[in-house]
N, C-alpha and C. Protein backbone atom coordinates (compact mmCIF):
# COMPACT_ATOMS: atom_id res chain seq x y z
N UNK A 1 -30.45 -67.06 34.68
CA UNK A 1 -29.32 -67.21 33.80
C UNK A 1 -29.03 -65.86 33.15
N UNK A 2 -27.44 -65.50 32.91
CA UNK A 2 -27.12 -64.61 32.02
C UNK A 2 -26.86 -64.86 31.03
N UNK A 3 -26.42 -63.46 30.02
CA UNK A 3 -25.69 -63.96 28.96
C UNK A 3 -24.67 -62.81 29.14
N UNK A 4 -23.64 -63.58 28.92
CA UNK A 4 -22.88 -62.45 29.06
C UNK A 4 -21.70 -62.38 27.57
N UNK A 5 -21.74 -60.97 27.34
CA UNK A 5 -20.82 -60.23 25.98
C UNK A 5 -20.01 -59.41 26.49
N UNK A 6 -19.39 -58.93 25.59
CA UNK A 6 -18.41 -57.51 25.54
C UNK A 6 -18.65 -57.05 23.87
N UNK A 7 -18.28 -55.47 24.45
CA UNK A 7 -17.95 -55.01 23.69
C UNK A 7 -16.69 -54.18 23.37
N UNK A 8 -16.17 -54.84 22.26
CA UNK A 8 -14.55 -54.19 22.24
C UNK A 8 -14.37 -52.81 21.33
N UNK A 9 -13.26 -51.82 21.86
CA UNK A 9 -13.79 -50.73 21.10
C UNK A 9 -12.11 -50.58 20.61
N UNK A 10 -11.93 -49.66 19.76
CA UNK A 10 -10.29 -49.33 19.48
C UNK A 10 -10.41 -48.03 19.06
N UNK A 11 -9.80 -47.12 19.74
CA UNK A 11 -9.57 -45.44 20.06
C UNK A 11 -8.29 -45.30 19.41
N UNK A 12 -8.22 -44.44 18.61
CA UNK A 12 -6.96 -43.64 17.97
C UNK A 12 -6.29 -42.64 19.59
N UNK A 13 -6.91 -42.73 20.46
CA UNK A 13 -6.01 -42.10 21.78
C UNK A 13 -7.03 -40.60 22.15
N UNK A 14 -7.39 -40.45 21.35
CA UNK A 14 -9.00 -39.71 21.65
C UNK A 14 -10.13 -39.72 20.88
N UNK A 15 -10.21 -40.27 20.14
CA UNK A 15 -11.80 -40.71 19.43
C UNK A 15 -12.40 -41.96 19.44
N UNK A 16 -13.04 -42.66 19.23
CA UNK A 16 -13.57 -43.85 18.65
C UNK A 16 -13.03 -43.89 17.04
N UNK A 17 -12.94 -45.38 16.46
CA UNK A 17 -12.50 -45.57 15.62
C UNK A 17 -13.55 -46.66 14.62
N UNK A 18 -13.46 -47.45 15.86
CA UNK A 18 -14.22 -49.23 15.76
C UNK A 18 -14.72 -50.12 16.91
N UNK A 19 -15.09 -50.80 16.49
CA UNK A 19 -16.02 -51.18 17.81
C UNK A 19 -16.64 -52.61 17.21
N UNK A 20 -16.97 -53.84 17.85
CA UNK A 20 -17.70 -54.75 17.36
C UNK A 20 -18.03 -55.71 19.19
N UNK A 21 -18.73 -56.56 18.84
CA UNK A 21 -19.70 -57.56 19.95
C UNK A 21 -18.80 -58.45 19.82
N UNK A 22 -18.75 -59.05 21.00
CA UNK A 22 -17.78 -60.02 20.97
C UNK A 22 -18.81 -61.28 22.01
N UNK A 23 -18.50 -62.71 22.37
CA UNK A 23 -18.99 -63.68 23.28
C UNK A 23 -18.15 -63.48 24.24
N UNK A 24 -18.99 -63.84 25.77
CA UNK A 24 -18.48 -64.14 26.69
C UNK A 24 -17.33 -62.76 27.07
N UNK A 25 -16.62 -62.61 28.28
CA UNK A 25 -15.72 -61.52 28.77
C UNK A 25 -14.57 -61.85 28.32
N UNK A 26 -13.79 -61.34 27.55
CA UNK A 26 -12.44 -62.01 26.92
C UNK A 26 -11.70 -60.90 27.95
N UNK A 27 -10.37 -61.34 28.72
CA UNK A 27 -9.16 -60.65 29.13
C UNK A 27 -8.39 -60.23 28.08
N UNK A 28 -7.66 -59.32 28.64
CA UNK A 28 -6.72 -58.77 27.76
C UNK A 28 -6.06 -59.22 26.67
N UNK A 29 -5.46 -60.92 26.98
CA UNK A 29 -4.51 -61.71 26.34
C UNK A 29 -5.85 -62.17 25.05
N UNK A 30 -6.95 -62.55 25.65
CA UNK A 30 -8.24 -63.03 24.60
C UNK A 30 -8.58 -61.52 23.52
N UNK A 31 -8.88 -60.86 24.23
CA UNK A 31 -8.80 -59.23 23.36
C UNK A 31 -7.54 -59.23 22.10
N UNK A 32 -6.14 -59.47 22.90
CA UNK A 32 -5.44 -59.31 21.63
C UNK A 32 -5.57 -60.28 20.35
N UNK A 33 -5.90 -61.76 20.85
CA UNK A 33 -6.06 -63.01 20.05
C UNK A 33 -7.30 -62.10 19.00
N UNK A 34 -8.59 -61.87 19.64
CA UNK A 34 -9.76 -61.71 18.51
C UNK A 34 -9.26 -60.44 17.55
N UNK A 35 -8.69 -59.26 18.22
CA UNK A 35 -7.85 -58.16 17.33
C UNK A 35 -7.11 -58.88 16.05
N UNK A 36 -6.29 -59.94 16.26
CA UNK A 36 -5.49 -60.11 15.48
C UNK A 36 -6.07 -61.11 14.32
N UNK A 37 -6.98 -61.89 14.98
CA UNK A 37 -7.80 -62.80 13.73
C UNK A 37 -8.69 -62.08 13.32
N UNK A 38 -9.15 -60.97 13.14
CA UNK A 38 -10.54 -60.00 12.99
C UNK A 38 -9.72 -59.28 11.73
N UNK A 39 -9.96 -59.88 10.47
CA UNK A 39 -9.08 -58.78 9.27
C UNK A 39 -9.17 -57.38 9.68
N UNK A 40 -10.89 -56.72 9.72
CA UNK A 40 -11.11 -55.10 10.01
C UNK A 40 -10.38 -54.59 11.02
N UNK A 41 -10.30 -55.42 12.36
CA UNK A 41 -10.17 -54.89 13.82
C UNK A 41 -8.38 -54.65 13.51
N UNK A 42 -7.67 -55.73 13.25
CA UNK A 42 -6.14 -56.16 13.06
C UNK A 42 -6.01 -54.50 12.13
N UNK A 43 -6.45 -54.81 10.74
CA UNK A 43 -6.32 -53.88 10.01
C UNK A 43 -6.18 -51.73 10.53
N UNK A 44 -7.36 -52.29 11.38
CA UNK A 44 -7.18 -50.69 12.00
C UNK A 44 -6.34 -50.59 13.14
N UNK A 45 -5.93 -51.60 13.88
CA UNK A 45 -4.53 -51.35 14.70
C UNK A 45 -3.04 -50.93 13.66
N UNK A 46 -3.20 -51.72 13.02
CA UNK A 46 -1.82 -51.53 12.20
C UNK A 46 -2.25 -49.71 10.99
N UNK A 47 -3.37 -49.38 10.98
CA UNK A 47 -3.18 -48.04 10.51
C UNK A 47 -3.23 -47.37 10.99
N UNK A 48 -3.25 -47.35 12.80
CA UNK A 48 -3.06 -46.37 13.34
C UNK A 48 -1.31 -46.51 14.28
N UNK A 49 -0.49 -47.82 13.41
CA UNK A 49 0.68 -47.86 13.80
C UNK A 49 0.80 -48.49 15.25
N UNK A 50 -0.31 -48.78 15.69
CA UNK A 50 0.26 -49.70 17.12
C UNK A 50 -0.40 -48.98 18.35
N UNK A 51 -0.34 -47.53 17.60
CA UNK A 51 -1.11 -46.64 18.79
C UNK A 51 -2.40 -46.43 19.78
N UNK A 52 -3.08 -47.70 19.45
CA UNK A 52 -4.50 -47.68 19.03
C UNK A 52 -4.45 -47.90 20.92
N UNK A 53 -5.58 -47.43 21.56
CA UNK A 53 -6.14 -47.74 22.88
C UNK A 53 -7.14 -48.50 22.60
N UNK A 54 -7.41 -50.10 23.41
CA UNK A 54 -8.33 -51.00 23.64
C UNK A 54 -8.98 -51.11 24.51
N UNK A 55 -10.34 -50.79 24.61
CA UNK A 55 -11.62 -50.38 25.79
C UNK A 55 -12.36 -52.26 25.34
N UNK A 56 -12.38 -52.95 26.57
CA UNK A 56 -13.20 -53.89 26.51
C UNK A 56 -14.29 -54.46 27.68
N UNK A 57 -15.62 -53.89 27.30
CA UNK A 57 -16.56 -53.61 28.71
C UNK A 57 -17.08 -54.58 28.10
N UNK A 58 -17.28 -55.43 29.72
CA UNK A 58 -18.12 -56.71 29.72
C UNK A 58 -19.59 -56.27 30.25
N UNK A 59 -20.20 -56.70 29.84
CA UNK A 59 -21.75 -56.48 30.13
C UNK A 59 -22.68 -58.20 29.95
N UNK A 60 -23.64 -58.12 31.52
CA UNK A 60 -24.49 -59.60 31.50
C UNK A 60 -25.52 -59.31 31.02
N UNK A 61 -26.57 -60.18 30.46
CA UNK A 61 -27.82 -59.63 30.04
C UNK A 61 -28.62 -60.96 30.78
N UNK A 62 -29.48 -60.63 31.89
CA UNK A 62 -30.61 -61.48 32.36
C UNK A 62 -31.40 -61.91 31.99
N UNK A 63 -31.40 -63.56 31.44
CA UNK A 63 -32.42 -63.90 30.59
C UNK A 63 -33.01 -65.15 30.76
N UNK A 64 -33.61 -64.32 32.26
CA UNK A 64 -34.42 -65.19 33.13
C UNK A 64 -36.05 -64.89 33.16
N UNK A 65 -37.30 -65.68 33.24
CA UNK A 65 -38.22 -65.19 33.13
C UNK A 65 -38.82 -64.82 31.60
N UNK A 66 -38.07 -65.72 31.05
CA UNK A 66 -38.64 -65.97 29.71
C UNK A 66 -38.10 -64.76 28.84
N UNK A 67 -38.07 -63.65 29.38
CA UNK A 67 -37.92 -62.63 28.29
C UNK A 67 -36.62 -62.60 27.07
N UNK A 68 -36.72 -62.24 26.01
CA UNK A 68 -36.17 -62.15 24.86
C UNK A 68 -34.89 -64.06 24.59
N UNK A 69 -35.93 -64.98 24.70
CA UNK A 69 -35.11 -65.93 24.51
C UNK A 69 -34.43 -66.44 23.33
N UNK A 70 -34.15 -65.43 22.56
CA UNK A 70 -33.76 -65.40 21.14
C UNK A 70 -32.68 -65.13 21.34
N UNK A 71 -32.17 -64.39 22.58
CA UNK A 71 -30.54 -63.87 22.73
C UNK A 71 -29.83 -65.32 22.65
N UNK A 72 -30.37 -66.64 22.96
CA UNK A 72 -29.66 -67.36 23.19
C UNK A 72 -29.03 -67.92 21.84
N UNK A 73 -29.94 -67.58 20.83
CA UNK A 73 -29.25 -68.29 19.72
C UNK A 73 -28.56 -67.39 18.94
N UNK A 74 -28.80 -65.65 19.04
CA UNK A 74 -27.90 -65.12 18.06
C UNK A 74 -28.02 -63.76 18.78
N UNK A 75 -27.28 -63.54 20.02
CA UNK A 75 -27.77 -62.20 20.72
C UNK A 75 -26.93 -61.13 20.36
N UNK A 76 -26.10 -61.00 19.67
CA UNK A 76 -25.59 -59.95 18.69
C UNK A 76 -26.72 -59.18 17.47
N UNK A 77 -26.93 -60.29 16.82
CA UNK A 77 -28.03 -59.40 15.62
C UNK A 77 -29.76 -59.38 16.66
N UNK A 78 -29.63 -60.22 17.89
CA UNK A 78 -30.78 -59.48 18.95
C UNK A 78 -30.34 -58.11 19.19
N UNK A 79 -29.25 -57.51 19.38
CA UNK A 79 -28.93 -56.43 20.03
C UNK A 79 -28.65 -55.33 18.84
N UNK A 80 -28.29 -55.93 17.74
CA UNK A 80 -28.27 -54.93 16.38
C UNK A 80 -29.82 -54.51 16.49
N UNK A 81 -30.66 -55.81 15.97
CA UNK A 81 -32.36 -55.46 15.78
C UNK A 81 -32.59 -54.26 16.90
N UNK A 82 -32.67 -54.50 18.13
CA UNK A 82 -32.94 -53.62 19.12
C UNK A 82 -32.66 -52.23 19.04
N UNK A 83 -31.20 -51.76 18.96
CA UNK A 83 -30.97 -50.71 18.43
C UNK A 83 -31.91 -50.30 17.15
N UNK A 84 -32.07 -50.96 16.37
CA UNK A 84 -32.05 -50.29 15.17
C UNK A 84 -33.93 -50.51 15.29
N UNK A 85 -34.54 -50.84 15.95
CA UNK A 85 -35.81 -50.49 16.04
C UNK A 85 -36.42 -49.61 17.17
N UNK A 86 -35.30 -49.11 18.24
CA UNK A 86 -35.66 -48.11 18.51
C UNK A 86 -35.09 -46.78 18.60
N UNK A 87 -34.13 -46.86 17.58
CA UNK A 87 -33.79 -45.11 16.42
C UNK A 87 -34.60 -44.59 16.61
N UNK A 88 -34.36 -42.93 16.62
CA UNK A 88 -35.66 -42.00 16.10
C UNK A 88 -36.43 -42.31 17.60
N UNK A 89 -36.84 -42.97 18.54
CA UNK A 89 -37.49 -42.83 19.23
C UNK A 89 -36.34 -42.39 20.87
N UNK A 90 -37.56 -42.11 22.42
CA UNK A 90 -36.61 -42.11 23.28
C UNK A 90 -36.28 -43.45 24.33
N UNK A 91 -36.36 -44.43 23.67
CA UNK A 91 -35.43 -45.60 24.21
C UNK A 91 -34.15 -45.59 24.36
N UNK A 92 -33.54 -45.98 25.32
CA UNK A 92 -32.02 -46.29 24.99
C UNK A 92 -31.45 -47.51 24.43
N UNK A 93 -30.55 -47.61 24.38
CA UNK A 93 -29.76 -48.55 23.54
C UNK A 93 -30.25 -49.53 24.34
N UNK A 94 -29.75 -51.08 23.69
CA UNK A 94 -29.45 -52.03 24.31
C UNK A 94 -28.90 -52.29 25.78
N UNK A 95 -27.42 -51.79 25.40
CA UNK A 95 -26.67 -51.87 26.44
C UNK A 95 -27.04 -51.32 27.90
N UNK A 96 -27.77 -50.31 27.74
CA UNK A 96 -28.27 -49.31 28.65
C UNK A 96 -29.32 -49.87 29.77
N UNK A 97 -30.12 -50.37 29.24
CA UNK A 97 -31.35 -51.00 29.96
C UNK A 97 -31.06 -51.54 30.77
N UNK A 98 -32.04 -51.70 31.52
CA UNK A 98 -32.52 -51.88 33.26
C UNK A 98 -31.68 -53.19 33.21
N UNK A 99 -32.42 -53.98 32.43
CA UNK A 99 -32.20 -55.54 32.89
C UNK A 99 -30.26 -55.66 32.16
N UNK A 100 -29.45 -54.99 31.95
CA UNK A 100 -28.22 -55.45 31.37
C UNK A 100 -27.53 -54.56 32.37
N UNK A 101 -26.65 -55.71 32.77
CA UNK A 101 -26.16 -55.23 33.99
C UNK A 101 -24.04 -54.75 33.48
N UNK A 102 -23.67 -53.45 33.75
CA UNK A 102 -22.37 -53.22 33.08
C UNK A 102 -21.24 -53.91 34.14
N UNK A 103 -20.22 -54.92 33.86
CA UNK A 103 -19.22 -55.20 34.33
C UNK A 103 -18.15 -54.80 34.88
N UNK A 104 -17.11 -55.50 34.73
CA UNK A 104 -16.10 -55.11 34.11
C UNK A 104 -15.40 -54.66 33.13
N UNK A 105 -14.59 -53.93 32.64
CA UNK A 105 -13.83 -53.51 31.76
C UNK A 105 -12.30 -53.50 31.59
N UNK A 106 -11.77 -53.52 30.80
CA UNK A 106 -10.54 -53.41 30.66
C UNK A 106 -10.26 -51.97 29.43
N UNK A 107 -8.84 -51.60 29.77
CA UNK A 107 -8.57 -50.15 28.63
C UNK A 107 -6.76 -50.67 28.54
N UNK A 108 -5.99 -51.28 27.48
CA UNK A 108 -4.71 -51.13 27.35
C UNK A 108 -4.16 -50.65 26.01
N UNK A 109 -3.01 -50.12 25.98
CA UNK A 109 -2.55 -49.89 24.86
C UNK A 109 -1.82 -51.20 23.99
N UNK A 110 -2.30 -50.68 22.78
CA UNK A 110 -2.14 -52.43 21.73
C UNK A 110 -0.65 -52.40 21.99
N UNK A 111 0.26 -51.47 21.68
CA UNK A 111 1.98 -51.85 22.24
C UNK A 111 2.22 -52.29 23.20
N UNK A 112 2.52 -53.30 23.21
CA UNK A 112 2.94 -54.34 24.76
C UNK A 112 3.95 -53.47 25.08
N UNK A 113 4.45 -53.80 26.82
CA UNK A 113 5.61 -52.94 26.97
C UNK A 113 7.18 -53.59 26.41
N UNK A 114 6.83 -54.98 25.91
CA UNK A 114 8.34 -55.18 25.25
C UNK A 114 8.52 -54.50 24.07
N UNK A 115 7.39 -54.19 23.39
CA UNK A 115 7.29 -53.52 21.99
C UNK A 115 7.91 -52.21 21.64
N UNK A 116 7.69 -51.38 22.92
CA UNK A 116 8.39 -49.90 23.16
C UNK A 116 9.36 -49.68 22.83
């Protein structure tokens, strides 16, 4: 069995801005829905005026063989903890590791083209 997340990011058009974990692979149309109910996420589209670029990489995590069966009940603050206990050392992130396998992705601009 997997588990599978995304992570959604929102770029001012060359930097990072924001970023949060999301369930399951949301498409584009699901991406704009969680943007817009997300006060922070909504909030930083509209201060960067509409301009904002949306990066949304799906990633599975294998969680077969017993290992880390805690993802199942809250695998976001599993994947915060993780990071944040191996800072300062040379582990990689979460996302990175052997067993998390990277997807699909999506990248669109938050202005639909009727919006233009």
């Amino acid at each position: 069995m997997s588990l599978q997340f995304s992570y959604l990011s929102i770029y001012d058009g060359s930097k990072f801005c924001m970023g949060t974990y999301e369930s399951g692979h949301p498409d584009e149309y699901d991406a704009r829905e969680l943007i817009a109910d997300n006060e922070q996420l909504s909030q930083m589209v509209e201060a960067l005026n509409g301009d904002a670029t949306i990066v949304v990489e799906h990633y599975d995590f294998d969680t077969r063989i017993g290992k880390d069966e805690l993802a199942e009940a809250s695998h976001f603050a599993m994947i915060h903890a993780y990071n944040e206990m191996i800072r300062g050392t040379d582990r990689c992130e979460f996302i990175y590791r052997d067993d998390v396998e990277r997807g699909d992705h999506l990248v669109f601009p938050w202005k639909e083209e009727e919006d233009v």
